[in-house]
PDB file of N, CA and C in Angstrom:
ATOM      1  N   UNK A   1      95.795 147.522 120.247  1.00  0.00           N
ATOM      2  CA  UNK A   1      94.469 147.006 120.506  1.00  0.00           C
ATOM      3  C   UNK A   1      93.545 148.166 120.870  1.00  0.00           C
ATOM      4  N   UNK A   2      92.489 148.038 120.347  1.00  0.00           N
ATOM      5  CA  UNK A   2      91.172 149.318 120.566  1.00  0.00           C
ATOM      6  C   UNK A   2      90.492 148.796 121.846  1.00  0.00           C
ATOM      7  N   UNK A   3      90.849 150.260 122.740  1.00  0.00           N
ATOM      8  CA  UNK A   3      90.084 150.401 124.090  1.00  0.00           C
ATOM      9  C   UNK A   3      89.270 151.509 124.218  1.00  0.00           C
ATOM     10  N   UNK A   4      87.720 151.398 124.162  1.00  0.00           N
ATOM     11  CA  UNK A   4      87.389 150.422 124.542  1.00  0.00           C
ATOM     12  C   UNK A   4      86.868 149.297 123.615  1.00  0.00           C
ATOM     13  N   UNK A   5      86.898 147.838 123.422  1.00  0.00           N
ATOM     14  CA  UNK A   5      86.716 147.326 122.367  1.00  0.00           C
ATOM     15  C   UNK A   5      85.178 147.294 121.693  1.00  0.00           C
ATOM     16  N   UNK A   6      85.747 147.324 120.421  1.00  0.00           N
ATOM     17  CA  UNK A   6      84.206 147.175 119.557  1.00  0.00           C
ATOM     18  C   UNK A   6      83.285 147.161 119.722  1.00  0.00           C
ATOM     19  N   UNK A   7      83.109 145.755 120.091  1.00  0.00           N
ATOM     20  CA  UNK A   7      81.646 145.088 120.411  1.00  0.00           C
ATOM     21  C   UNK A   7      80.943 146.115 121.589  1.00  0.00           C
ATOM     22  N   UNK A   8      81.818 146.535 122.443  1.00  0.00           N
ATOM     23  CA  UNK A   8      81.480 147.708 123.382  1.00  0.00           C
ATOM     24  C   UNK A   8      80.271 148.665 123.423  1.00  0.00           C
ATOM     25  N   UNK A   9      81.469 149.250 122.503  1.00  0.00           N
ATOM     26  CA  UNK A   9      80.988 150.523 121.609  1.00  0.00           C
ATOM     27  C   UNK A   9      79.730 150.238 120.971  1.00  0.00           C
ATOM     28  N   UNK A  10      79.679 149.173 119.804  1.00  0.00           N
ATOM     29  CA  UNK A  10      78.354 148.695 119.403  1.00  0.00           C
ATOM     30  C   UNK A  10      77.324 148.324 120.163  1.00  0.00           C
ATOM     31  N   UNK A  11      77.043 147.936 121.306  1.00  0.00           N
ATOM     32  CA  UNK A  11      76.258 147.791 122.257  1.00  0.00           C
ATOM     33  C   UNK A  11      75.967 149.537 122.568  1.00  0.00           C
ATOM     34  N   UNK A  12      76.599 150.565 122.675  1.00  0.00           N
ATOM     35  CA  UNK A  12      75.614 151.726 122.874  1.00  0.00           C
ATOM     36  C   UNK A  12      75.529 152.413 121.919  1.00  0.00           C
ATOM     37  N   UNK A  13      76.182 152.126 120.264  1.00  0.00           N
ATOM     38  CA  UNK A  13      75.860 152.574 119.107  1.00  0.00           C
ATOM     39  C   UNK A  13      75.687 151.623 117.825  1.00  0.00           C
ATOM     40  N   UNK A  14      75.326 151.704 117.461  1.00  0.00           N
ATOM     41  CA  UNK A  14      74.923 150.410 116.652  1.00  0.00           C
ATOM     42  C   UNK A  14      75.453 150.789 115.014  1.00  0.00           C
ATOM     43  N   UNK A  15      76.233 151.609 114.515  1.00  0.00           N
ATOM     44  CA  UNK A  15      76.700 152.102 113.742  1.00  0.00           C
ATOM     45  C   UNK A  15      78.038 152.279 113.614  1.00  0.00           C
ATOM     46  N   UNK A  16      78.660 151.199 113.096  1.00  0.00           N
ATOM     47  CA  UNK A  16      80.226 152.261 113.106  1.00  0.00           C
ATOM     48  C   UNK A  16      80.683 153.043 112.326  1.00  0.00           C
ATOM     49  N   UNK A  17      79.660 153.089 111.461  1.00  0.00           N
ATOM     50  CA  UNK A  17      80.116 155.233 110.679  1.00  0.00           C
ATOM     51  C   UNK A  17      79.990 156.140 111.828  1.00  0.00           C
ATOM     52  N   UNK A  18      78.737 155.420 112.808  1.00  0.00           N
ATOM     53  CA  UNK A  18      78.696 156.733 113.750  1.00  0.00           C
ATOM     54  C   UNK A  18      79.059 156.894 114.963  1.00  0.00           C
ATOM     55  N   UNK A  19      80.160 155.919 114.960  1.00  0.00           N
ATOM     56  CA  UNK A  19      81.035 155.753 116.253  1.00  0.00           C
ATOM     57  C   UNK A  19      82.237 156.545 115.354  1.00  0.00           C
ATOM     58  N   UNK A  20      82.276 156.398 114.450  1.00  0.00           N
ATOM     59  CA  UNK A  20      83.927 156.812 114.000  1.00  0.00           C
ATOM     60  C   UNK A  20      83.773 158.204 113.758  1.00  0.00           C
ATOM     61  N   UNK A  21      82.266 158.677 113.240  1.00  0.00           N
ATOM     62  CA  UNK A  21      82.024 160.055 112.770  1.00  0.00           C
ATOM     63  C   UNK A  21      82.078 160.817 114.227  1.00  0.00           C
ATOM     64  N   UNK A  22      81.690 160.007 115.137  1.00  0.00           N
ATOM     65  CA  UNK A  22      81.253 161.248 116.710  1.00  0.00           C
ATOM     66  C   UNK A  22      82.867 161.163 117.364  1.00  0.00           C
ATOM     67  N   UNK A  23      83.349 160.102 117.408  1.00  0.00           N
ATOM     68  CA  UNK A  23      84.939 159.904 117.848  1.00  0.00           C
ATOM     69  C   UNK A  23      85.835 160.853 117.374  1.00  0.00           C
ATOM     70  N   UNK A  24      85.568 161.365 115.847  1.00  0.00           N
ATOM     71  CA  UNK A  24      86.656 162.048 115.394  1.00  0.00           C
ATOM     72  C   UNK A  24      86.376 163.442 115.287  1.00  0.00           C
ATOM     73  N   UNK A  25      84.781 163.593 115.555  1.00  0.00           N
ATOM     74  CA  UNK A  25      84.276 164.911 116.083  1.00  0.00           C
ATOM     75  C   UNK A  25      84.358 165.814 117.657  1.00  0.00           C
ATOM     76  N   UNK A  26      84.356 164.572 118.214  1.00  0.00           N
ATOM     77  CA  UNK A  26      84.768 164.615 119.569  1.00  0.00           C
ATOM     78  C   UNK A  26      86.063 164.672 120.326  1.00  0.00           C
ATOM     79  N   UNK A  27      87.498 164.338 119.419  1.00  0.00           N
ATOM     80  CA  UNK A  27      88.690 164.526 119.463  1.00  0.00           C
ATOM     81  C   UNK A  27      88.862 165.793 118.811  1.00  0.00           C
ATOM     82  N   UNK A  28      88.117 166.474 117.817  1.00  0.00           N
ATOM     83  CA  UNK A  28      88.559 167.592 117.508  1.00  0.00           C
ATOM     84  C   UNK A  28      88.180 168.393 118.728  1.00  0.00           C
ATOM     85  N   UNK A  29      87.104 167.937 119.004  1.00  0.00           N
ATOM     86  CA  UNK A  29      86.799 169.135 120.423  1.00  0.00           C
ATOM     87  C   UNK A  29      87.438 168.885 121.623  1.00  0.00           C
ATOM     88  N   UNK A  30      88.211 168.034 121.867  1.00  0.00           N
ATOM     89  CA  UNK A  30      89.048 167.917 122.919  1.00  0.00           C
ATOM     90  C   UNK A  30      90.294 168.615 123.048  1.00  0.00           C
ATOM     91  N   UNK A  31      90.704 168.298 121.526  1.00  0.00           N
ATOM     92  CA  UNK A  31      92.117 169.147 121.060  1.00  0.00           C
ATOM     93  C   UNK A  31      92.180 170.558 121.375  1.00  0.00           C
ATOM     94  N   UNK A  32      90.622 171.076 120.733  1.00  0.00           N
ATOM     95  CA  UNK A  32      90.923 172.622 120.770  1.00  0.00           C
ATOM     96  C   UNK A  32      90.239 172.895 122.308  1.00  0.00           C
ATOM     97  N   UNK A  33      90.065 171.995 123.098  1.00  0.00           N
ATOM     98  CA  UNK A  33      89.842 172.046 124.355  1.00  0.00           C
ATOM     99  C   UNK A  33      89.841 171.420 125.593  1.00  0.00           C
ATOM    100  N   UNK A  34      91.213 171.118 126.033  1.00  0.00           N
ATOM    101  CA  UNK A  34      91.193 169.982 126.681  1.00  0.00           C
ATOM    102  C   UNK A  34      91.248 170.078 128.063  1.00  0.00           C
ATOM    103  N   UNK A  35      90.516 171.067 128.571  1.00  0.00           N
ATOM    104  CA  UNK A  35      89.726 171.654 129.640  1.00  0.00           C
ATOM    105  C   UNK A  35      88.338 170.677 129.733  1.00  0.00           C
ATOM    106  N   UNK A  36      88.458 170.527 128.677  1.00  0.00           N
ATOM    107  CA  UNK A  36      86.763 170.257 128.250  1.00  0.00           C
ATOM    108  C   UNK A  36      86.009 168.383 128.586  1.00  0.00           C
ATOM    109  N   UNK A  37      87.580 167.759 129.164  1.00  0.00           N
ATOM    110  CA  UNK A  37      87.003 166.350 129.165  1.00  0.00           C
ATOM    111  C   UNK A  37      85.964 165.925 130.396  1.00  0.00           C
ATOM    112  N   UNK A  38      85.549 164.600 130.079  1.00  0.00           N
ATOM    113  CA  UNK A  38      84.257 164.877 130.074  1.00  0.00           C
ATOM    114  C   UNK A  38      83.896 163.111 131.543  1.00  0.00           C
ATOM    115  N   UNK A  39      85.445 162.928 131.569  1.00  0.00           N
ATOM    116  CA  UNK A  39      85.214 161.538 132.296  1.00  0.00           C
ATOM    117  C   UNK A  39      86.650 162.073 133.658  1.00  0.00           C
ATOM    118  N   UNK A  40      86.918 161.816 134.326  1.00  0.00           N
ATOM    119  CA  UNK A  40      87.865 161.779 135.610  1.00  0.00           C
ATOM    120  C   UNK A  40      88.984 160.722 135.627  1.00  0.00           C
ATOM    121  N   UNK A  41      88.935 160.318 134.851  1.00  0.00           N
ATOM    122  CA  UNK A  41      89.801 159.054 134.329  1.00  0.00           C
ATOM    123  C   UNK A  41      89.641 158.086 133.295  1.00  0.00           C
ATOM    124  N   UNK A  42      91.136 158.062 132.254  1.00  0.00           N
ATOM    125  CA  UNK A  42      91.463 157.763 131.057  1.00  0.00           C
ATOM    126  C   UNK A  42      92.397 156.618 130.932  1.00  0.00           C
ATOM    127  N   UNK A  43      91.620 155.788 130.035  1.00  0.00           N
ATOM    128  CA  UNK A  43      93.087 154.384 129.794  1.00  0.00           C
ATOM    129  C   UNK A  43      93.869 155.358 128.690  1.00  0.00           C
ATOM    130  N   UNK A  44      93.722 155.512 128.031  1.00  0.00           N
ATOM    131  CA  UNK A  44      94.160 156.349 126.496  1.00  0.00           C
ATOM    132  C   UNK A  44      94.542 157.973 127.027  1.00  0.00           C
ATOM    133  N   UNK A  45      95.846 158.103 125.978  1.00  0.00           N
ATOM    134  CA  UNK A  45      96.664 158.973 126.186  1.00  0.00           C
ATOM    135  C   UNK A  45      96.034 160.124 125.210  1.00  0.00           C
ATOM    136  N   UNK A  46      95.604 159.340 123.906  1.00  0.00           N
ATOM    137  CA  UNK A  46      95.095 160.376 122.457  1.00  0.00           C
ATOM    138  C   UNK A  46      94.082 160.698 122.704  1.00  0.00           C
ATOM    139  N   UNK A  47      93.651 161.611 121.744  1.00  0.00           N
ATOM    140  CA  UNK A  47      92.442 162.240 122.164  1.00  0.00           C
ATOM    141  C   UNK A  47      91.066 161.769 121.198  1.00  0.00           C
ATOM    142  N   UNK A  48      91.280 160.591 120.218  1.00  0.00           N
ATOM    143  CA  UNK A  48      90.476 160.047 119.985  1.00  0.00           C
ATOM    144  C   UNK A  48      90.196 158.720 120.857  1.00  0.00           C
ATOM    145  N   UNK A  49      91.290 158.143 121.749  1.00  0.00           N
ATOM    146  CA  UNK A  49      90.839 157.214 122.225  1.00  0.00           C
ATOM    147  C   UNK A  49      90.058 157.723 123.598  1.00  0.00           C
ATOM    148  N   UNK A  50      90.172 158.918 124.092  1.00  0.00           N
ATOM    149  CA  UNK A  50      89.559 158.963 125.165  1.00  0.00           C
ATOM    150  C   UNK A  50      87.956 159.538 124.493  1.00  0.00           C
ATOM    151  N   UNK A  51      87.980 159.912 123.545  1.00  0.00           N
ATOM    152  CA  UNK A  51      86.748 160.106 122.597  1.00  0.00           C
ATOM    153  C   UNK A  51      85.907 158.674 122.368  1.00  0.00           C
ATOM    154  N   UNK A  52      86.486 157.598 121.978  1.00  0.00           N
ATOM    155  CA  UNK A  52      85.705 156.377 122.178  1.00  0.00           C
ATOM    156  C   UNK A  52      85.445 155.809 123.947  1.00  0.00           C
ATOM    157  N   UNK A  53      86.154 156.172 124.587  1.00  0.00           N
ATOM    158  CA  UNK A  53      86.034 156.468 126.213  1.00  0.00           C
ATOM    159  C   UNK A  53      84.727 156.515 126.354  1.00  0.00           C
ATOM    160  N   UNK A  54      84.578 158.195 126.078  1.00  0.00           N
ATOM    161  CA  UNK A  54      83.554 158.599 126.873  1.00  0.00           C
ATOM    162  C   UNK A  54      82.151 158.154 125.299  1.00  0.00           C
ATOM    163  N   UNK A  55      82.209 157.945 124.649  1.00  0.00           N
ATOM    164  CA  UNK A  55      81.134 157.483 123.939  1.00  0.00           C
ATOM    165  C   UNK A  55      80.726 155.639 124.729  1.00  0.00           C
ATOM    166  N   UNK A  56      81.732 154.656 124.952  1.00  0.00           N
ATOM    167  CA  UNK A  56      81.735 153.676 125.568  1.00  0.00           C
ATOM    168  C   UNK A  56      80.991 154.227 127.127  1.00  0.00           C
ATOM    169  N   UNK A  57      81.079 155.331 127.884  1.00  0.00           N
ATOM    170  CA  UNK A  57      80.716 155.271 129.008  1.00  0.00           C
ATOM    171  C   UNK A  57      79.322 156.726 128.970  1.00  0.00           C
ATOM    172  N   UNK A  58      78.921 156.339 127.789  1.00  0.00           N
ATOM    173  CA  UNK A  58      77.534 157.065 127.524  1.00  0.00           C
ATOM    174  C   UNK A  58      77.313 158.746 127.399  1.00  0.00           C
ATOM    175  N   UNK A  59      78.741 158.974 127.701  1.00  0.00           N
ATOM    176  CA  UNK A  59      78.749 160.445 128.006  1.00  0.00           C
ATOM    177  C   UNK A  59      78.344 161.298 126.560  1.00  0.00           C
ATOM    178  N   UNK A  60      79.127 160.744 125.661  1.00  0.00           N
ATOM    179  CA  UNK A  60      78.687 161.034 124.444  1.00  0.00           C
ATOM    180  C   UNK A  60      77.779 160.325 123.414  1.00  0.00           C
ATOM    181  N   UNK A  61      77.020 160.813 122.372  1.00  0.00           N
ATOM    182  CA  UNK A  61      76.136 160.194 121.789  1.00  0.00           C
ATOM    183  C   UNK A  61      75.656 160.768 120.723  1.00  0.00           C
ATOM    184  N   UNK A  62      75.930 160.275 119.568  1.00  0.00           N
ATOM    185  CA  UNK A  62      75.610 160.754 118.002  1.00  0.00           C
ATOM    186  C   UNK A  62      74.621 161.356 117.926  1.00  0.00           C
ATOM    187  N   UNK A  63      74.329 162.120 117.341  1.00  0.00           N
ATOM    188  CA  UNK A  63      73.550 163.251 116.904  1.00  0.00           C
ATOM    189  C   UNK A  63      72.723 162.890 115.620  1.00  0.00           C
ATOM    190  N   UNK A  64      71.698 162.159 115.164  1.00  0.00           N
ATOM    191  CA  UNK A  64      71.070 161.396 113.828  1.00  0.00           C
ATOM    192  C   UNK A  64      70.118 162.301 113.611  1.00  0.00           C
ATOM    193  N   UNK A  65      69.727 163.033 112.502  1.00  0.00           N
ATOM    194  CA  UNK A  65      68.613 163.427 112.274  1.00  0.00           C
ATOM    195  C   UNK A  65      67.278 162.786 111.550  1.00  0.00           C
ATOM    196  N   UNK A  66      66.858 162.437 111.912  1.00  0.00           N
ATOM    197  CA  UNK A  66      65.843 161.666 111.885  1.00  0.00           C
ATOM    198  C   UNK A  66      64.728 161.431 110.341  1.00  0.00           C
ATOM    199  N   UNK A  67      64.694 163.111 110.420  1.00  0.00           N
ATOM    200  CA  UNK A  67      63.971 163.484 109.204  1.00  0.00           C
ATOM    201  C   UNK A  67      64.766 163.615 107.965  1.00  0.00           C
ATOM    202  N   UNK A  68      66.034 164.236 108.133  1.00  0.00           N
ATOM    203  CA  UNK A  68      66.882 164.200 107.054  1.00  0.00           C
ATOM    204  C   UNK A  68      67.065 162.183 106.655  1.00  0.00           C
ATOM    205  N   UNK A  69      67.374 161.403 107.403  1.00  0.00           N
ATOM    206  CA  UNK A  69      67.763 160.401 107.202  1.00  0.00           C
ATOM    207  C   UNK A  69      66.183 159.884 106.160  1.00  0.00           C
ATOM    208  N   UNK A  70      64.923 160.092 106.976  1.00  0.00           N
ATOM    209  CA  UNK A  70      64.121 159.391 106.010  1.00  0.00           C
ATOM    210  C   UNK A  70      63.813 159.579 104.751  1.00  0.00           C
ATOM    211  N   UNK A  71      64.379 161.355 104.570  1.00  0.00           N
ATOM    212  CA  UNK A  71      64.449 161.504 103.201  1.00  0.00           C
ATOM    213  C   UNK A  71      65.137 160.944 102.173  1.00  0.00           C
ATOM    214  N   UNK A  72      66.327 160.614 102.695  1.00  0.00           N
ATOM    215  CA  UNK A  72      67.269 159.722 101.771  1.00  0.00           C
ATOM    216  C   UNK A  72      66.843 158.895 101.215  1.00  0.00           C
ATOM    217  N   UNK A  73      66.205 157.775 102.365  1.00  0.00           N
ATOM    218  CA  UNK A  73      65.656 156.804 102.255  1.00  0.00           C
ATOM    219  C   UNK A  73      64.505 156.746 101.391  1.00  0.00           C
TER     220      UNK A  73
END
C-alpha cells in the first residue's frame, strides 16, 4: 500500500507525472546523499517512499516552468 496515499499527495500536487517525476528525482538525491534527508522521521524504509514523504509534508515541490510549458501549449 502507498504511504503516503494518493489522494494526499494530489491535494499538494495536482499532477501525477509530477509527483512521480519529483519522487524519482528526489530518491536519486537521497541515494547519492543520505545525509541529505529532509524530515526527522520516516514510515518508509526506500528512498522513494520517503521521497513521496517529504513531497506529502510540503518539504518538496516540483519545479514547472511556466514559460516553457506555454510554449507547448
Amino acid at each position: 500500500m502507498l504511504y503516503p496515499p494518493l489522494h494526499e499527495l494530489q491535494n499538494k500536487v495536482n499532477s501525477k507525472y509530477l509527483i512521480a517525476t519529483t519522487a524519482a528525482k528526489r530518491a536519486r538525491e537521497i541515494q547519492a546523499n543520505p545525509e541529505a534527508l529532509l524530515l526527522d522521521q520516516y514510515t518508509s524504509k526506500k528512498t522513494v517512499g520517503r521521497a513521496l514523504e517529504e513531497i506529502a509534508a510540503q518539504k518538496i515541490t516540483p519545479y514547472v516552468d511556466e514559460k516553457a510549458f506555454n510554449q507547448i501549449n
